[in-house]
PDB file of N, CA and C in Angstrom:
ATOM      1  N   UNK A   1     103.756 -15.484   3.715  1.00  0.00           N
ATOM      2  CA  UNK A   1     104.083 -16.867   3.968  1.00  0.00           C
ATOM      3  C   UNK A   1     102.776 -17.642   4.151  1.00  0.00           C
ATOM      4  N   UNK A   2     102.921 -18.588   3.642  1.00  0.00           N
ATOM      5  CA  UNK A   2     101.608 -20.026   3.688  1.00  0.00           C
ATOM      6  C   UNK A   2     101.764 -20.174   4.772  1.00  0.00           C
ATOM      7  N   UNK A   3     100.175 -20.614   5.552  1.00  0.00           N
ATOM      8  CA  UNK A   3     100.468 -21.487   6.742  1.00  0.00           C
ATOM      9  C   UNK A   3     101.078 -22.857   7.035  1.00  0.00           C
ATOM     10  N   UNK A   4     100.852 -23.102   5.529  1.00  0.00           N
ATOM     11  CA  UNK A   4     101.715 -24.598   5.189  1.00  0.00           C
ATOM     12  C   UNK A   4     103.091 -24.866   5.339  1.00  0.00           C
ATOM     13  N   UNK A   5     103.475 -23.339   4.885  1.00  0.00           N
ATOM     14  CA  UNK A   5     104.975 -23.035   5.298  1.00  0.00           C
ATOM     15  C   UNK A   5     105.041 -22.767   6.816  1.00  0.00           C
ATOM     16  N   UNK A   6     104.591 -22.121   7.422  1.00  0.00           N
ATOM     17  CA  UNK A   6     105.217 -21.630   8.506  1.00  0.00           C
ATOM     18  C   UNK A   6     104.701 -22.590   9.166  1.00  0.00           C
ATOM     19  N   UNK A   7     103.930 -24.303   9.410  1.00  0.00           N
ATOM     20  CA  UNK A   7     103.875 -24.986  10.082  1.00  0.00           C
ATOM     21  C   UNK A   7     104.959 -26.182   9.855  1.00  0.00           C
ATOM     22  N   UNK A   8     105.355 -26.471   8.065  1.00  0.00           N
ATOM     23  CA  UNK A   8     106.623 -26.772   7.913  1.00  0.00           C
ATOM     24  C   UNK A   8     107.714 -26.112   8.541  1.00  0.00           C
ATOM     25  N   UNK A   9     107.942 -25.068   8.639  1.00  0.00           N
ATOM     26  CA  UNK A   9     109.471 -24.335   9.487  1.00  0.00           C
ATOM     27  C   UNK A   9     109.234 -24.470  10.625  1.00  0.00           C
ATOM     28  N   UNK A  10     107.937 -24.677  11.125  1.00  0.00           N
ATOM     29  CA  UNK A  10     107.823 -25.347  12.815  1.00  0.00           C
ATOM     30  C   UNK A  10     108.091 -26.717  13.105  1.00  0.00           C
ATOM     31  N   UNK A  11     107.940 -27.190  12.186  1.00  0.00           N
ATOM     32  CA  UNK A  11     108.369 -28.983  12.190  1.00  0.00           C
ATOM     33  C   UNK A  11     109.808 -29.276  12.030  1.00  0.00           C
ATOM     34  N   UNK A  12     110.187 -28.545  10.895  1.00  0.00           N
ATOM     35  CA  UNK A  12     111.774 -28.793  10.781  1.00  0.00           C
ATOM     36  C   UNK A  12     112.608 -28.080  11.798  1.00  0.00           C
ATOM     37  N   UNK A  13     112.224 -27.070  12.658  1.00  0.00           N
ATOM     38  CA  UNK A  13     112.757 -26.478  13.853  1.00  0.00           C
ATOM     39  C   UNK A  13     113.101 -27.265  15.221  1.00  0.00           C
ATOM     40  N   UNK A  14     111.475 -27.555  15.436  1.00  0.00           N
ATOM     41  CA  UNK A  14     111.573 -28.139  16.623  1.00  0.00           C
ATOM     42  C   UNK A  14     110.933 -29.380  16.990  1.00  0.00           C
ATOM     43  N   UNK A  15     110.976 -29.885  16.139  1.00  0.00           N
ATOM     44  CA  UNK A  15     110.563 -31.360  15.827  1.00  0.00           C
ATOM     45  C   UNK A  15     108.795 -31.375  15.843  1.00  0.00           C
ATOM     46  N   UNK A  16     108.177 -32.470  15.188  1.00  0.00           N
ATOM     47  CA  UNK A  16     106.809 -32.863  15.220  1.00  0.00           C
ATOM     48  C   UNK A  16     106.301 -32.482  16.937  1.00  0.00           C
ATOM     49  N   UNK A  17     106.473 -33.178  17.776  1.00  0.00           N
ATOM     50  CA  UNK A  17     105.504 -33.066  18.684  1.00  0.00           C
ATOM     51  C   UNK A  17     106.150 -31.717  19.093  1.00  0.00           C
ATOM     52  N   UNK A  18     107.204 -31.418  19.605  1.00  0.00           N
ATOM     53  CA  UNK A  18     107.377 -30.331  19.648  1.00  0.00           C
ATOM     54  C   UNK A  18     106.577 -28.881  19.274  1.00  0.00           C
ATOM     55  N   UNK A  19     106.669 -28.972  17.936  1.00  0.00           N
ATOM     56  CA  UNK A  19     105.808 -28.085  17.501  1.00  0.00           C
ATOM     57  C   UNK A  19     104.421 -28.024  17.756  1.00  0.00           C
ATOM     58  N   UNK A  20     104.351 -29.137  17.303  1.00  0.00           N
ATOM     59  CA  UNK A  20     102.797 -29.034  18.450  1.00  0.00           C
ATOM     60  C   UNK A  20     102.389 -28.978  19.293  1.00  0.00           C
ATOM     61  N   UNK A  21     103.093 -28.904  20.618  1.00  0.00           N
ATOM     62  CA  UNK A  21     103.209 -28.326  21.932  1.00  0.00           C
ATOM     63  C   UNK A  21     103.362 -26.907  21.784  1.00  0.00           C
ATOM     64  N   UNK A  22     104.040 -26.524  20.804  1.00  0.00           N
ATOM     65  CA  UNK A  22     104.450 -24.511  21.536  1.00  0.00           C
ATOM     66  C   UNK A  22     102.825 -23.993  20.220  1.00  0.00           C
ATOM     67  N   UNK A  23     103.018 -24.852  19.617  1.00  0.00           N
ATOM     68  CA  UNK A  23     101.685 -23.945  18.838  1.00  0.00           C
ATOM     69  C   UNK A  23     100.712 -24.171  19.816  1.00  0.00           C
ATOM     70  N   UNK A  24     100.226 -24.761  20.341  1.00  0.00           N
ATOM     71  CA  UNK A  24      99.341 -24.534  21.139  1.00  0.00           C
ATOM     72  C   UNK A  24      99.042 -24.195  22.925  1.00  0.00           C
ATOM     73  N   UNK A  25     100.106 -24.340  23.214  1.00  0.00           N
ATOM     74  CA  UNK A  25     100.593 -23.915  24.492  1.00  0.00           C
ATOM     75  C   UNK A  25     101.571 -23.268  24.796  1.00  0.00           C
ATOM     76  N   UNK A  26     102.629 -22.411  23.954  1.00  0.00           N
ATOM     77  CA  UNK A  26     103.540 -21.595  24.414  1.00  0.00           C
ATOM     78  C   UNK A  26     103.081 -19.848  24.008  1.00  0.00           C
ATOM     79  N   UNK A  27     102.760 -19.426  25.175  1.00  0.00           N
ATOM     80  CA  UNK A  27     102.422 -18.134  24.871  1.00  0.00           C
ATOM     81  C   UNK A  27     103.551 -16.870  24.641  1.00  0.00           C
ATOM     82  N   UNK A  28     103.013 -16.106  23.767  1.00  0.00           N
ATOM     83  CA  UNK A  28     104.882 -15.470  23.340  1.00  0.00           C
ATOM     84  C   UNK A  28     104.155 -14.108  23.478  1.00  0.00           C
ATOM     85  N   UNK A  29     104.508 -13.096  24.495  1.00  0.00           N
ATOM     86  CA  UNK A  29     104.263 -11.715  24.408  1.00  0.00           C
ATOM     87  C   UNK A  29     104.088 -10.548  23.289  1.00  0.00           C
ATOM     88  N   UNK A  30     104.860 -11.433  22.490  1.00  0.00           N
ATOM     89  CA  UNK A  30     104.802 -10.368  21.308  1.00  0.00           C
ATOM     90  C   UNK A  30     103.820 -10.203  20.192  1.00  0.00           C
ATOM     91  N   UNK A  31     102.836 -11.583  20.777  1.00  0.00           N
ATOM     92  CA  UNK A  31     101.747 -12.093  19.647  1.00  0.00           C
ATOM     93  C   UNK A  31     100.704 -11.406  20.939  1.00  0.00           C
ATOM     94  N   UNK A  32     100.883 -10.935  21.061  1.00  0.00           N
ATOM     95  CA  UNK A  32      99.804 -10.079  22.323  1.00  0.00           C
ATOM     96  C   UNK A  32      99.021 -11.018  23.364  1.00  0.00           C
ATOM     97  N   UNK A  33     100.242 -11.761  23.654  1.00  0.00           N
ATOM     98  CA  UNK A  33      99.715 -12.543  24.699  1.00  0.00           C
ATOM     99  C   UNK A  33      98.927 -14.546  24.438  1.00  0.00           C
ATOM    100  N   UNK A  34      99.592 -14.342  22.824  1.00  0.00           N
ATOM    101  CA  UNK A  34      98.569 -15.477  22.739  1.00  0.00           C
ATOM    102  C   UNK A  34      99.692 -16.540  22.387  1.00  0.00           C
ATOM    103  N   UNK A  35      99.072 -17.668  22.215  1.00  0.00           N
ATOM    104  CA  UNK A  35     100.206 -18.713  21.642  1.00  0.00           C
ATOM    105  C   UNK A  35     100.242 -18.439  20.023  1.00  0.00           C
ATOM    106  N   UNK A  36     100.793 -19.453  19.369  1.00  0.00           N
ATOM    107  CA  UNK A  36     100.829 -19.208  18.047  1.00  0.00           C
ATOM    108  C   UNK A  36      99.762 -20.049  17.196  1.00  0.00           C
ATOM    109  N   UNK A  37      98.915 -20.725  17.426  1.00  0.00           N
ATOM    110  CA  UNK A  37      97.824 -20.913  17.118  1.00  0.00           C
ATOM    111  C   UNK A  37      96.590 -19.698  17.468  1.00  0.00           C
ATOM    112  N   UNK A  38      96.615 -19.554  18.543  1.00  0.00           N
ATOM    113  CA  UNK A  38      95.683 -18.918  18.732  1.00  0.00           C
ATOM    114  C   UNK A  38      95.566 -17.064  17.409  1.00  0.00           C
ATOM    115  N   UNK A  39      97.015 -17.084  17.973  1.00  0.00           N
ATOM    116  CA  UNK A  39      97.356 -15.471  16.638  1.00  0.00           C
ATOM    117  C   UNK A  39      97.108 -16.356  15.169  1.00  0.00           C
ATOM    118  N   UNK A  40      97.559 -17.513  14.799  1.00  0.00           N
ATOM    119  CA  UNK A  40      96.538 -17.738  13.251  1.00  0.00           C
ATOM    120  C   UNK A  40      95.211 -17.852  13.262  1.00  0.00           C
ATOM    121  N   UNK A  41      94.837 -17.986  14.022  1.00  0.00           N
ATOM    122  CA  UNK A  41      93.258 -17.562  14.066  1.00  0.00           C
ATOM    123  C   UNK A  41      92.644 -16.641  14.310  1.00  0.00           C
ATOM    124  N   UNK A  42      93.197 -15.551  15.014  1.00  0.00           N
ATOM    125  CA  UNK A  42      92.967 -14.415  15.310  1.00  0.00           C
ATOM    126  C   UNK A  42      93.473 -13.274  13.931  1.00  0.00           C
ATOM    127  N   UNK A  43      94.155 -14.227  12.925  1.00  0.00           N
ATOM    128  CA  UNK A  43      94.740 -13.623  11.336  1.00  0.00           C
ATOM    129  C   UNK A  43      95.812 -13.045  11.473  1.00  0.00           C
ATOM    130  N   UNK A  44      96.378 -13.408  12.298  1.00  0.00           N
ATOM    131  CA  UNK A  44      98.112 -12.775  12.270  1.00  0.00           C
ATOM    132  C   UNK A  44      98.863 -13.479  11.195  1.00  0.00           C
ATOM    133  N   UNK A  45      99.356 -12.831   9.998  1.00  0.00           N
ATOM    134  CA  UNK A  45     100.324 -13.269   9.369  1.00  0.00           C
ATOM    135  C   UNK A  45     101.076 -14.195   9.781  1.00  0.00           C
ATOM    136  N   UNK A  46     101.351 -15.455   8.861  1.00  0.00           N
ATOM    137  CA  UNK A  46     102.209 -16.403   9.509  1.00  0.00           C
ATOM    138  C   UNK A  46     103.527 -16.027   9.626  1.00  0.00           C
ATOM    139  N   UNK A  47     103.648 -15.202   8.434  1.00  0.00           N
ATOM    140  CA  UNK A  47     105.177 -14.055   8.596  1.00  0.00           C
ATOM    141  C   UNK A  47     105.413 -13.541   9.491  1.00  0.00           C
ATOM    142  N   UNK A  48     104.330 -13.103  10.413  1.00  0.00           N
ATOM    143  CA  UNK A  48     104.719 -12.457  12.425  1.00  0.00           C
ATOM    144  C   UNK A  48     104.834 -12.921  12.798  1.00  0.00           C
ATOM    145  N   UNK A  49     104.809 -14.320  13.197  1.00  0.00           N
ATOM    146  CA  UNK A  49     104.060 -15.404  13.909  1.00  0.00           C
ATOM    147  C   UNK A  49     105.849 -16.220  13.760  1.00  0.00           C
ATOM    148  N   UNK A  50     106.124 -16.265  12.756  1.00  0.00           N
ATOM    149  CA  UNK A  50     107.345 -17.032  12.778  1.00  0.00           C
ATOM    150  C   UNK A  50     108.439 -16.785  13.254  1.00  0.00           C
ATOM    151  N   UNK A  51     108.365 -14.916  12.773  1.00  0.00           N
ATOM    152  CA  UNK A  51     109.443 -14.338  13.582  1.00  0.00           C
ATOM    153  C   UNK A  51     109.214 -14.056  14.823  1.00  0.00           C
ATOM    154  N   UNK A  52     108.190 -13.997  15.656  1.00  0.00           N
ATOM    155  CA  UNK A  52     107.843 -13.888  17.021  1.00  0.00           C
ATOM    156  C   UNK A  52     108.629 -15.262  17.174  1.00  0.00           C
ATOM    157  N   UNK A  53     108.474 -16.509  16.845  1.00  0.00           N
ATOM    158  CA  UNK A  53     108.737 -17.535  17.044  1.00  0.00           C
ATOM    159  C   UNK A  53     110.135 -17.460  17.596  1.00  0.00           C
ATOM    160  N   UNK A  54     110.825 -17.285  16.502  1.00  0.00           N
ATOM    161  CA  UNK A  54     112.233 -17.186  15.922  1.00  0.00           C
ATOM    162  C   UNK A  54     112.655 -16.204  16.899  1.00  0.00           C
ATOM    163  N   UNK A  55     112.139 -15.129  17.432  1.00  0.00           N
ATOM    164  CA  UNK A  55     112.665 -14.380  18.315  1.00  0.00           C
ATOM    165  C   UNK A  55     112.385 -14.840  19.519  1.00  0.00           C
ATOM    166  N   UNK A  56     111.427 -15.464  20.278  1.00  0.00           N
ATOM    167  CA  UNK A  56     111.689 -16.190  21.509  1.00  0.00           C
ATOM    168  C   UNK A  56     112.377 -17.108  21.657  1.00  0.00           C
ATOM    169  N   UNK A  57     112.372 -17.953  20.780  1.00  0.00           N
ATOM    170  CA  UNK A  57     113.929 -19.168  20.786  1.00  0.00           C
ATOM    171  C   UNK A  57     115.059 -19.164  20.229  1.00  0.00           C
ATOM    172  N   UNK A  58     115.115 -18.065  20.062  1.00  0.00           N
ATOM    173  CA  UNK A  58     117.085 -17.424  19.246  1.00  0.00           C
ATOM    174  C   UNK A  58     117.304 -18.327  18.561  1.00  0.00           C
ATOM    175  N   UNK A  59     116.204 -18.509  17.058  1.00  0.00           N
ATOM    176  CA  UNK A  59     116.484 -19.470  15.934  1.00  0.00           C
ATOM    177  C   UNK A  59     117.157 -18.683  15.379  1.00  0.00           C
ATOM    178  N   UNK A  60     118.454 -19.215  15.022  1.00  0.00           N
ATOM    179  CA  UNK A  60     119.609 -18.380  14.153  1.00  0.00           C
ATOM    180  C   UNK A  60     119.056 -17.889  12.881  1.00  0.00           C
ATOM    181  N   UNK A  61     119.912 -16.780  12.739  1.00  0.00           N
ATOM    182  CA  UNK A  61     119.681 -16.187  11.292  1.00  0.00           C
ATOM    183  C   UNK A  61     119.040 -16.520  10.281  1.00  0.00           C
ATOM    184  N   UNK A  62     119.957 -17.767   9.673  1.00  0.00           N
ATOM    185  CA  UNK A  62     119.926 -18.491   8.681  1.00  0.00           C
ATOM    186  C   UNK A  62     119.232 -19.363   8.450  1.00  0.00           C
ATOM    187  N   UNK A  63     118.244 -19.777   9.814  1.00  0.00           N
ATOM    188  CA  UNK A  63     116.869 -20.198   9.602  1.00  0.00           C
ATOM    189  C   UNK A  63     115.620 -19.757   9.792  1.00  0.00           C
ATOM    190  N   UNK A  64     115.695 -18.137   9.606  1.00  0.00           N
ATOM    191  CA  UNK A  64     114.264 -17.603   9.942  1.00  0.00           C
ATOM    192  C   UNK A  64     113.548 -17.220   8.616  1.00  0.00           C
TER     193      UNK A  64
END
């Protein structure tokens, strides 16, 4: 997955500012402690990164 994509599926999720609040301040355990900015810089697939996402906020199925 593009980062282009997986910052689009963060926008259409949880709205503009939204998303830009948890990318940079919501830390998710499963990204080893980091937020989700910090794991794209650290080179975590945006493909982990989304579903880490998707698994801390029980984004349904059919949108992960």
């Amino acid at each position: 997955m593009r980062i282009t994509v997986f910052r689009r599926l963060m926008t259409e999720e949880f709205g503009r500012i939204r998303a830009t609040t948890l990318m940079s301040d919501h830390v998710i355990s499963e990204l080893g402690g980091k937020t989700p900015e910090q794991a794209l810089e650290a080179g975590l697939p945006a493909k982990d990164i989304w579903r880490a996402v998707c698994a801390e906020f029980d984004v349904p199925r059919e949108r992960r």
